[in-house]
C-alpha atoms as a PDB file:
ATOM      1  CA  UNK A   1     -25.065  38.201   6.757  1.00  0.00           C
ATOM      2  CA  UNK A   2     -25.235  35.139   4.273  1.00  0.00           C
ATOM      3  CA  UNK A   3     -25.009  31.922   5.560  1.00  0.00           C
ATOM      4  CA  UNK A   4     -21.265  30.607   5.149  1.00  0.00           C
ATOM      5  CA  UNK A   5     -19.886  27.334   4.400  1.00  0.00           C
ATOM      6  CA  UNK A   6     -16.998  26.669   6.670  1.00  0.00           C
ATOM      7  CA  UNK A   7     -13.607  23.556   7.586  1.00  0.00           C
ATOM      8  CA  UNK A   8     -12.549  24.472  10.970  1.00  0.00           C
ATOM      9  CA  UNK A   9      -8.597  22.648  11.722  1.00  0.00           C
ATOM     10  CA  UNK A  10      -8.741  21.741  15.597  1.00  0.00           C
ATOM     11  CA  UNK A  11      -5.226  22.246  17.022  1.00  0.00           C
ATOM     12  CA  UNK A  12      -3.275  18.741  17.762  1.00  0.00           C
ATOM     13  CA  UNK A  13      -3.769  19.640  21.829  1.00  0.00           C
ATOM     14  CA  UNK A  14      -7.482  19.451  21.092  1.00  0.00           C
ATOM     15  CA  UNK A  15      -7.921  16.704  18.821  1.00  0.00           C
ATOM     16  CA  UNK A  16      -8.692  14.660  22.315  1.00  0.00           C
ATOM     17  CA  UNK A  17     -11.537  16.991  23.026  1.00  0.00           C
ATOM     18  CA  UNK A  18     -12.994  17.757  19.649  1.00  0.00           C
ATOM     19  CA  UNK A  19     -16.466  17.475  20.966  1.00  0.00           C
ATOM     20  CA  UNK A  20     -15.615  20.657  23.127  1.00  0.00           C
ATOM     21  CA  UNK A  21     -14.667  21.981  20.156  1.00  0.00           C
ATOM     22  CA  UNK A  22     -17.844  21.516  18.438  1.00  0.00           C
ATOM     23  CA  UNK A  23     -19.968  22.631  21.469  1.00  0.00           C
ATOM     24  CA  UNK A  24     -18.041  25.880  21.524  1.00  0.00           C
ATOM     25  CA  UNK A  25     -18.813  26.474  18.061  1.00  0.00           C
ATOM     26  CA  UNK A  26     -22.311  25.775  18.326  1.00  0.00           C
ATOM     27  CA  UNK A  27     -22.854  27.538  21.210  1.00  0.00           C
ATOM     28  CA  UNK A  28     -21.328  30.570  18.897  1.00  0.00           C
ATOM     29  CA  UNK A  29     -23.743  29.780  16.382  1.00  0.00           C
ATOM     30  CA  UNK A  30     -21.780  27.706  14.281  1.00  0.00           C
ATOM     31  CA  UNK A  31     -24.653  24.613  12.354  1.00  0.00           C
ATOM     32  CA  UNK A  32     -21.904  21.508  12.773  1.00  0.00           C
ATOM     33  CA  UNK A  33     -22.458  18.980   9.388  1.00  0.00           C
ATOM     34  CA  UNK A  34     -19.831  17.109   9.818  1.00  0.00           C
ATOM     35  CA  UNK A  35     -16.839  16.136  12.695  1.00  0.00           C
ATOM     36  CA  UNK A  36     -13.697  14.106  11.702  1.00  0.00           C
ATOM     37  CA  UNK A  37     -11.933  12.796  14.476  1.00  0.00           C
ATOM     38  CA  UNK A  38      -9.087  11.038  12.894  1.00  0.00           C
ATOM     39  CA  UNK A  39      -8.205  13.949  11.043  1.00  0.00           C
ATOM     40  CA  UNK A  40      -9.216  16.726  13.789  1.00  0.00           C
ATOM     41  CA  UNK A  41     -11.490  18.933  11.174  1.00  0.00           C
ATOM     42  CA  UNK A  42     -15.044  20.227  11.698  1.00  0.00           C
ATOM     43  CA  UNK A  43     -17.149  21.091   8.606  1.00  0.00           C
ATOM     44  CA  UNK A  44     -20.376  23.078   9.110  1.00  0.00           C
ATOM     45  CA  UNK A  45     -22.057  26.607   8.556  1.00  0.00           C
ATOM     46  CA  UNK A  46     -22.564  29.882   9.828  1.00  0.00           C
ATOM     47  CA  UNK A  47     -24.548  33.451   9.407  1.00  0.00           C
ATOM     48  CA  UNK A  48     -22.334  35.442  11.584  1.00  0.00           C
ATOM     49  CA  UNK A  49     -19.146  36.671  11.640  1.00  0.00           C
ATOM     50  CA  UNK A  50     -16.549  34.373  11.306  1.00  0.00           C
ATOM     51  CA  UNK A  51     -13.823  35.921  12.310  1.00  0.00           C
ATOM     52  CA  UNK A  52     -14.267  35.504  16.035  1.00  0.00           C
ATOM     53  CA  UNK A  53     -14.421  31.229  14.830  1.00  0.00           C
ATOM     54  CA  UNK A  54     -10.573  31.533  15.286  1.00  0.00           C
ATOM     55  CA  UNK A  55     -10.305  32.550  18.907  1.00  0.00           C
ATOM     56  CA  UNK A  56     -11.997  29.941  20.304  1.00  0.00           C
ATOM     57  CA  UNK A  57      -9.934  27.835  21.763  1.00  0.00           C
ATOM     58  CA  UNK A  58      -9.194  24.817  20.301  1.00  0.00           C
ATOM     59  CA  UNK A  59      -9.315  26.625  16.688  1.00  0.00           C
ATOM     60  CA  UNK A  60      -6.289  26.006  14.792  1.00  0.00           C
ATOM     61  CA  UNK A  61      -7.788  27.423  11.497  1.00  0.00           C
ATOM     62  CA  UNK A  62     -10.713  28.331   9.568  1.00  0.00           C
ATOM     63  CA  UNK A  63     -11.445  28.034   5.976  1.00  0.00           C
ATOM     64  CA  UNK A  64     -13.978  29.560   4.038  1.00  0.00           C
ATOM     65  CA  UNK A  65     -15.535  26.431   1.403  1.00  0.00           C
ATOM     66  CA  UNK A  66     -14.461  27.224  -1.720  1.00  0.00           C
ATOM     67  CA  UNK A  67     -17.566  26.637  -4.457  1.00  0.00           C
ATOM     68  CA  UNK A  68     -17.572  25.975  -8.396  1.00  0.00           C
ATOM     69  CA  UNK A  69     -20.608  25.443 -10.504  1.00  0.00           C
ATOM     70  CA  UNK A  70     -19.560  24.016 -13.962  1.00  0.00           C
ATOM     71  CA  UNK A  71     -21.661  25.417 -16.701  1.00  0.00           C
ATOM     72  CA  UNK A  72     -24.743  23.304 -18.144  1.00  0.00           C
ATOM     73  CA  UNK A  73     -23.964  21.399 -20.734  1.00  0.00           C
ATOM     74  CA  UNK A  74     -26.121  22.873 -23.118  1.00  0.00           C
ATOM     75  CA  UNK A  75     -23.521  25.749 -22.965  1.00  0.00           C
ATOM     76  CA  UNK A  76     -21.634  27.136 -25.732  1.00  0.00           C
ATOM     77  CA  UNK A  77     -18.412  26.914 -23.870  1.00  0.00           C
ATOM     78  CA  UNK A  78     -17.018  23.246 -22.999  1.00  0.00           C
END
């Protein structure tokens, strides 16, 4: 499976024990880039099914990172 860029929401019960959190993910597979406390969201990415990501506890939500690449300049289309 291709390697996945991922935000993972941790639930306001868990925002406490976001480091949990994190180690769960890890420990699922999950390469952790980034942790925001304040705002309880975990940015990192994965090669396996993410799917399972959401019943871990903790897990409020996870997004898939959404990706554009603007064309070159040098295009015909600006």
């Amino acid at each position: 499976m291709a390697k996945v860029n991922l935000s993972i929401l941790v639930d306001e019960q868990h925002k406490d024990k976001i480091l949990e959190v994190v180690e769960a993910l890890q420990a699922y597979g999950m390469k952790v880039e980034s942790i925001m406390e304040q705002i309880g969201v975990i940015t990192g990415s994965i090669d396996s099914d993410i799917k399972a990501l959401s019943n871990i506890t903790g897990v409020a939500a996870v997004e898939v990172a959404q990706q554009y690449q603007l064309p070159p300049p040098s295009s015909e289309i600006q």
